[in-house]
N, C-alpha and C. Protein backbone atom coordinates (compact mmCIF):
# COMPACT_ATOMS: atom_id res chain seq x y z
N UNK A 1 19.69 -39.20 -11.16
CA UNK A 1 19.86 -39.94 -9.92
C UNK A 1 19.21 -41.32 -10.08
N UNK A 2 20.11 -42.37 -9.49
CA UNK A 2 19.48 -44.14 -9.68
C UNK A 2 18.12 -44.23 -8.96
N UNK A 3 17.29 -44.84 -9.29
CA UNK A 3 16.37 -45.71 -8.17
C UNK A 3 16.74 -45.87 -7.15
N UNK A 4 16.16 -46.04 -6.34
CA UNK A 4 17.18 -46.82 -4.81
C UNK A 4 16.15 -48.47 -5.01
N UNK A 5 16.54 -49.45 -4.92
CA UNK A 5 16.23 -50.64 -4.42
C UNK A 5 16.00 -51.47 -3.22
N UNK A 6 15.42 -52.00 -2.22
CA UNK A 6 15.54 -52.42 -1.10
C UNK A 6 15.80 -53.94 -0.80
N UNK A 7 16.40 -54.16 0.03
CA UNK A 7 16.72 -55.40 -0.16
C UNK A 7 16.92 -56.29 1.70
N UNK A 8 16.30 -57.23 1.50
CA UNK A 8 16.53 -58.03 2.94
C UNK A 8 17.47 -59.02 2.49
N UNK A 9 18.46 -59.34 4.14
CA UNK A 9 19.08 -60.85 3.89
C UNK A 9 18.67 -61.50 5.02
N UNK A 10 17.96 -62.69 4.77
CA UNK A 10 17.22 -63.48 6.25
C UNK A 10 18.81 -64.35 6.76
N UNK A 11 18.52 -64.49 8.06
CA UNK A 11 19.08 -65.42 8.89
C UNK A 11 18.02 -66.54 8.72
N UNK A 12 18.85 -67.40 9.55
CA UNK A 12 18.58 -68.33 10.02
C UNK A 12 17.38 -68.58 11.00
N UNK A 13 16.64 -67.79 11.21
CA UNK A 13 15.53 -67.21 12.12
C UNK A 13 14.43 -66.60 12.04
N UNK A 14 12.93 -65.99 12.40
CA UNK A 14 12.65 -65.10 11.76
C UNK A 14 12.61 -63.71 12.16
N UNK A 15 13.56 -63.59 13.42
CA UNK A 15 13.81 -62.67 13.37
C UNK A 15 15.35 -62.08 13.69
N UNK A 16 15.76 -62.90 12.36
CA UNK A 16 17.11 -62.21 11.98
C UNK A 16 17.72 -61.96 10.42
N UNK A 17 17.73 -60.44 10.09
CA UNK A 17 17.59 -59.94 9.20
C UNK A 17 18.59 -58.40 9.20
N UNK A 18 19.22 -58.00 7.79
CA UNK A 18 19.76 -57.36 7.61
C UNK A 18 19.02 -56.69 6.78
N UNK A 19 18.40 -55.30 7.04
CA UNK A 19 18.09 -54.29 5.60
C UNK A 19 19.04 -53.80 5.33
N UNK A 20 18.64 -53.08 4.00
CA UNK A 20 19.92 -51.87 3.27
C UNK A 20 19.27 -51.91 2.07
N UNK A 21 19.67 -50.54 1.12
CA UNK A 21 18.77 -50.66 -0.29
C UNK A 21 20.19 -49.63 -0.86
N UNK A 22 20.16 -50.03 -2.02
CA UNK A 22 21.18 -49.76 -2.84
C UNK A 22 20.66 -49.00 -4.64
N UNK A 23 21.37 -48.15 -5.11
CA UNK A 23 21.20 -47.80 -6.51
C UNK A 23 20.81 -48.98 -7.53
N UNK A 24 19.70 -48.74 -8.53
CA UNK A 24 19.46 -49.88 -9.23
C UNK A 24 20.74 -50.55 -10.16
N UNK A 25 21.93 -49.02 -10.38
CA UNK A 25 23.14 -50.08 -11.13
C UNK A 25 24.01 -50.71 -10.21
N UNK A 26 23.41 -50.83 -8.73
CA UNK A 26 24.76 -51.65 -8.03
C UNK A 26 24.26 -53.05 -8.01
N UNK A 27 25.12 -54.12 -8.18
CA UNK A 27 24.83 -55.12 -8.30
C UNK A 27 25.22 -55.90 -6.64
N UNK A 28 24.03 -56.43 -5.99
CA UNK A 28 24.05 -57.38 -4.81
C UNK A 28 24.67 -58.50 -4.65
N UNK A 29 25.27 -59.09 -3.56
CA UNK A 29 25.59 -60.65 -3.81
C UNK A 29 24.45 -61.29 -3.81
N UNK A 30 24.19 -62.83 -4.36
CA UNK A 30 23.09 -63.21 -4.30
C UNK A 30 22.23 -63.48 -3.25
N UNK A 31 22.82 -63.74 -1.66
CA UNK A 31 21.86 -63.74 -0.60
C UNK A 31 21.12 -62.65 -0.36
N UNK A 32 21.09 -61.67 -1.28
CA UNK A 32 20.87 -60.32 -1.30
C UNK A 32 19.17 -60.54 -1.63
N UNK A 33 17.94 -60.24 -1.15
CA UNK A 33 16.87 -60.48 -1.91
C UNK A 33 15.96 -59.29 -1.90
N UNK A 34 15.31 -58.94 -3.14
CA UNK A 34 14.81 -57.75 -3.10
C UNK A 34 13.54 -57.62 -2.86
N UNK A 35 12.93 -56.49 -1.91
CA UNK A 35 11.88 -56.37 -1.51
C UNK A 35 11.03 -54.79 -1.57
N UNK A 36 9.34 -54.57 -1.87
CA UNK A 36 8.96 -54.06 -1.89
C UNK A 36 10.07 -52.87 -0.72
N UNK A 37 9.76 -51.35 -0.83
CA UNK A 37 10.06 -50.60 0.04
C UNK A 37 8.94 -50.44 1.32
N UNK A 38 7.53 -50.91 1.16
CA UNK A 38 7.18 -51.17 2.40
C UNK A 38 6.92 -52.11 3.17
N UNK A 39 7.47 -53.41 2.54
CA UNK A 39 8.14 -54.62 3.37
C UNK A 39 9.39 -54.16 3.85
N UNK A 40 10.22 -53.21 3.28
CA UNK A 40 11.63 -53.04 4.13
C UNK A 40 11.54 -52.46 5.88
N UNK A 41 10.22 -51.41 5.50
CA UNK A 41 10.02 -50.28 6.28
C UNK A 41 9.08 -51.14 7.37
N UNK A 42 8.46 -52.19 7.22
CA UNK A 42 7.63 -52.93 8.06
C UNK A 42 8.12 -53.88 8.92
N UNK A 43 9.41 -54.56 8.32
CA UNK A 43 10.23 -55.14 9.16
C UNK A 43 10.86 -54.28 9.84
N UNK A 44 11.65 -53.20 9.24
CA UNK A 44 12.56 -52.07 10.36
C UNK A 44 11.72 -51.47 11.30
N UNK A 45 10.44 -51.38 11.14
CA UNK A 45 9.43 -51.16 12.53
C UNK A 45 8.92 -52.17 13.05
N UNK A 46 9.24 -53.47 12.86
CA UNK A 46 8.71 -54.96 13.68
C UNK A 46 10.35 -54.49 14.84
N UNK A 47 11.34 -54.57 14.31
CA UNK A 47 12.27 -54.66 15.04
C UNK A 47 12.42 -53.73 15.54
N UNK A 48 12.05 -52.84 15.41
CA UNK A 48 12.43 -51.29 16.90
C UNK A 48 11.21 -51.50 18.12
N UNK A 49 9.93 -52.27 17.76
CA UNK A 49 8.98 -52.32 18.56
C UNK A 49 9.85 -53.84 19.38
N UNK A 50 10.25 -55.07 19.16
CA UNK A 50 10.66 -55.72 19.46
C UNK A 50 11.81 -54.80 20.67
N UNK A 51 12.48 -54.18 20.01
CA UNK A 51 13.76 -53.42 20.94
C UNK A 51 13.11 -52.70 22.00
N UNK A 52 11.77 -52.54 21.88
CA UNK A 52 11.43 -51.58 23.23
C UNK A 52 10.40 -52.24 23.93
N UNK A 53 9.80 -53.17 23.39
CA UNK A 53 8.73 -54.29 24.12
C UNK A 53 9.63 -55.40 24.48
N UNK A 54 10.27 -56.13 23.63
CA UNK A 54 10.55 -57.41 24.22
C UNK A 54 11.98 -57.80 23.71
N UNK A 55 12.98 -56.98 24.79
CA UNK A 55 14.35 -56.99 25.03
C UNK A 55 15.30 -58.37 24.76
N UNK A 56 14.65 -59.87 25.32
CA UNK A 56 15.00 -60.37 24.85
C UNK A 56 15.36 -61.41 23.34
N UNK A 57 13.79 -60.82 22.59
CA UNK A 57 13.93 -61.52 21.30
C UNK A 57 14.57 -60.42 20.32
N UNK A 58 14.72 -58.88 20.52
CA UNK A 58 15.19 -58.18 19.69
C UNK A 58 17.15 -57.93 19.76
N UNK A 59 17.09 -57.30 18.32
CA UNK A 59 18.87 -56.64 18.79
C UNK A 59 19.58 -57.62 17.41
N UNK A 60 18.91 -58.99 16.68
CA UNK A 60 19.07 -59.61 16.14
C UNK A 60 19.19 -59.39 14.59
N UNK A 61 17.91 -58.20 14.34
CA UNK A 61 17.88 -57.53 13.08
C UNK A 61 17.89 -56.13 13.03
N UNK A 62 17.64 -55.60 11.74
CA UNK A 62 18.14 -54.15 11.12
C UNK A 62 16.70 -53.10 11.69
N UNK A 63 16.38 -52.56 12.51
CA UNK A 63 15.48 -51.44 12.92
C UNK A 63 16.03 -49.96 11.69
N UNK A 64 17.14 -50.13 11.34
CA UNK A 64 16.76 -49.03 9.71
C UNK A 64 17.38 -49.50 9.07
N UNK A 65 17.05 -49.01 7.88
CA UNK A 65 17.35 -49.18 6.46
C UNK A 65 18.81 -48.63 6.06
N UNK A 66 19.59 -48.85 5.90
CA UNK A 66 21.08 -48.14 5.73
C UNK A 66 21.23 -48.74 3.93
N UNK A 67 22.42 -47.81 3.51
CA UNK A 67 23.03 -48.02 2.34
C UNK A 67 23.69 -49.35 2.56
N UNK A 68 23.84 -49.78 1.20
CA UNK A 68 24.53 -51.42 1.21
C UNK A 68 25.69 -50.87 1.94
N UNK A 69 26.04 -51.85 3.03
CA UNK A 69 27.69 -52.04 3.03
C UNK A 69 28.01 -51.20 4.26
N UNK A 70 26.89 -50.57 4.47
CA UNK A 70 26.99 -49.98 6.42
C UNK A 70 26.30 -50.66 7.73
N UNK A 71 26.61 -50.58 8.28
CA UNK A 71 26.39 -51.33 9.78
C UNK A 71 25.37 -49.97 10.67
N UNK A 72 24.16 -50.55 11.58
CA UNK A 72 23.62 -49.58 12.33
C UNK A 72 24.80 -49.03 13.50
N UNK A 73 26.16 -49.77 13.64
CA UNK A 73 26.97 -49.11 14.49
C UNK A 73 27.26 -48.02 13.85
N UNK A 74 27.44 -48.61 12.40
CA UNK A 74 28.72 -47.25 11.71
C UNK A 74 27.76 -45.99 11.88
N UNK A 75 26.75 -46.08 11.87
CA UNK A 75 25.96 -44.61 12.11
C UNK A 75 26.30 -44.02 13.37
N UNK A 76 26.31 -44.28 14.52
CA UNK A 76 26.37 -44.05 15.79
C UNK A 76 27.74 -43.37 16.04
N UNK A 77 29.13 -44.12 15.18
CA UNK A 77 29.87 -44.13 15.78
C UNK A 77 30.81 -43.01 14.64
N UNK A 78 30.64 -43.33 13.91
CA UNK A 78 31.93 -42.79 12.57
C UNK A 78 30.29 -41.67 11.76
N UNK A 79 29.31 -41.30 11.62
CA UNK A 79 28.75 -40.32 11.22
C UNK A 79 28.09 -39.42 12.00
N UNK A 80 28.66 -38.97 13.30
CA UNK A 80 28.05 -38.34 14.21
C UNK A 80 28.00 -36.80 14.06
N UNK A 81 29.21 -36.22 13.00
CA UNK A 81 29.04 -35.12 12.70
C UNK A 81 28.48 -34.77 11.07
N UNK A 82 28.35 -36.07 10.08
CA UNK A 82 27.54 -35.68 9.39
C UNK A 82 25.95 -35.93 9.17
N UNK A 83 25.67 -34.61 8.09
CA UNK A 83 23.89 -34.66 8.03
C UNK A 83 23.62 -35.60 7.48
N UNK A 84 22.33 -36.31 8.23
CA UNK A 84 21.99 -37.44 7.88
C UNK A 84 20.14 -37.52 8.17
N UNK A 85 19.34 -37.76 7.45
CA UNK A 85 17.49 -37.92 8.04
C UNK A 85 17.09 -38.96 8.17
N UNK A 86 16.75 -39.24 9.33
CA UNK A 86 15.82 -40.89 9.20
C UNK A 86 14.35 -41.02 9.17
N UNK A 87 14.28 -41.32 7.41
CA UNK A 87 12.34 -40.87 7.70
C UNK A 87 11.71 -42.75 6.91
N UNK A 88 11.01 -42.62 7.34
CA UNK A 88 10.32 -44.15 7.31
C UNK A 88 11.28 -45.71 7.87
N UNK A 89 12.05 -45.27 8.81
CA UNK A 89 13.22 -46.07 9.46
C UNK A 89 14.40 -46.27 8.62
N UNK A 90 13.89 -45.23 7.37
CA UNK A 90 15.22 -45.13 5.93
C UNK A 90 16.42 -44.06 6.77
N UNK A 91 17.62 -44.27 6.46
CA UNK A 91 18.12 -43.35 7.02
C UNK A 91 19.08 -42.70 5.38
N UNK A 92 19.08 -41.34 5.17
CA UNK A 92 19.51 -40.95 3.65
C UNK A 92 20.49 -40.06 4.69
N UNK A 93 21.75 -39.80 3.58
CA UNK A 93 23.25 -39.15 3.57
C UNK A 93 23.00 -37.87 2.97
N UNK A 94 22.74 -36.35 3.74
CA UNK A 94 23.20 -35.64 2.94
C UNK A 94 23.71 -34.96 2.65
């Protein structure tokens, strides 16, 4: 089984940001930048506290960690009947 890697893409802001962490043989586009796994996990808990304290600066960035190439909708909406764990705001497929 690969490594998993983590990776942020900043906006334009500082608090707008996409997580996701990917296998070490998948290759990122370059706005892609890689980060410790508990810088991933520290921003995805800046932004869920933002979402429940202060409504209007949050909603902008990633509160979990998803596989490259998924959206926090696609969880909600298209994996509702499969198993899935969300532990350190990581969310794993299994």
């Amino acid at each position: 089984m690969a490594k998993n890697y983590y990776y942020i893409n900043r906006g334009e802001f500082a608090n707008t940001y996409k997580l996701c962490y990917a296998p070490s043989s998948q290759k990122l586009p370059e706005e892609w930048e890689r980060i410790p796994r508990r810088m991933a996990t520290y921003y995805a808990s800046q932004e869920a506290d933002r979402r429940e304290f202060d409504k209007a600066m949050s909603g902008y960035a990633s509160a979990l960690i998803l596989p490259y190439g998924m959206d926090e909708f696609d969880v909600d909406m298209y994996y509702e009947g499969e198993k899935f764990t969300i532990k350190d705001r990581i969310v794993t497929f299994m």
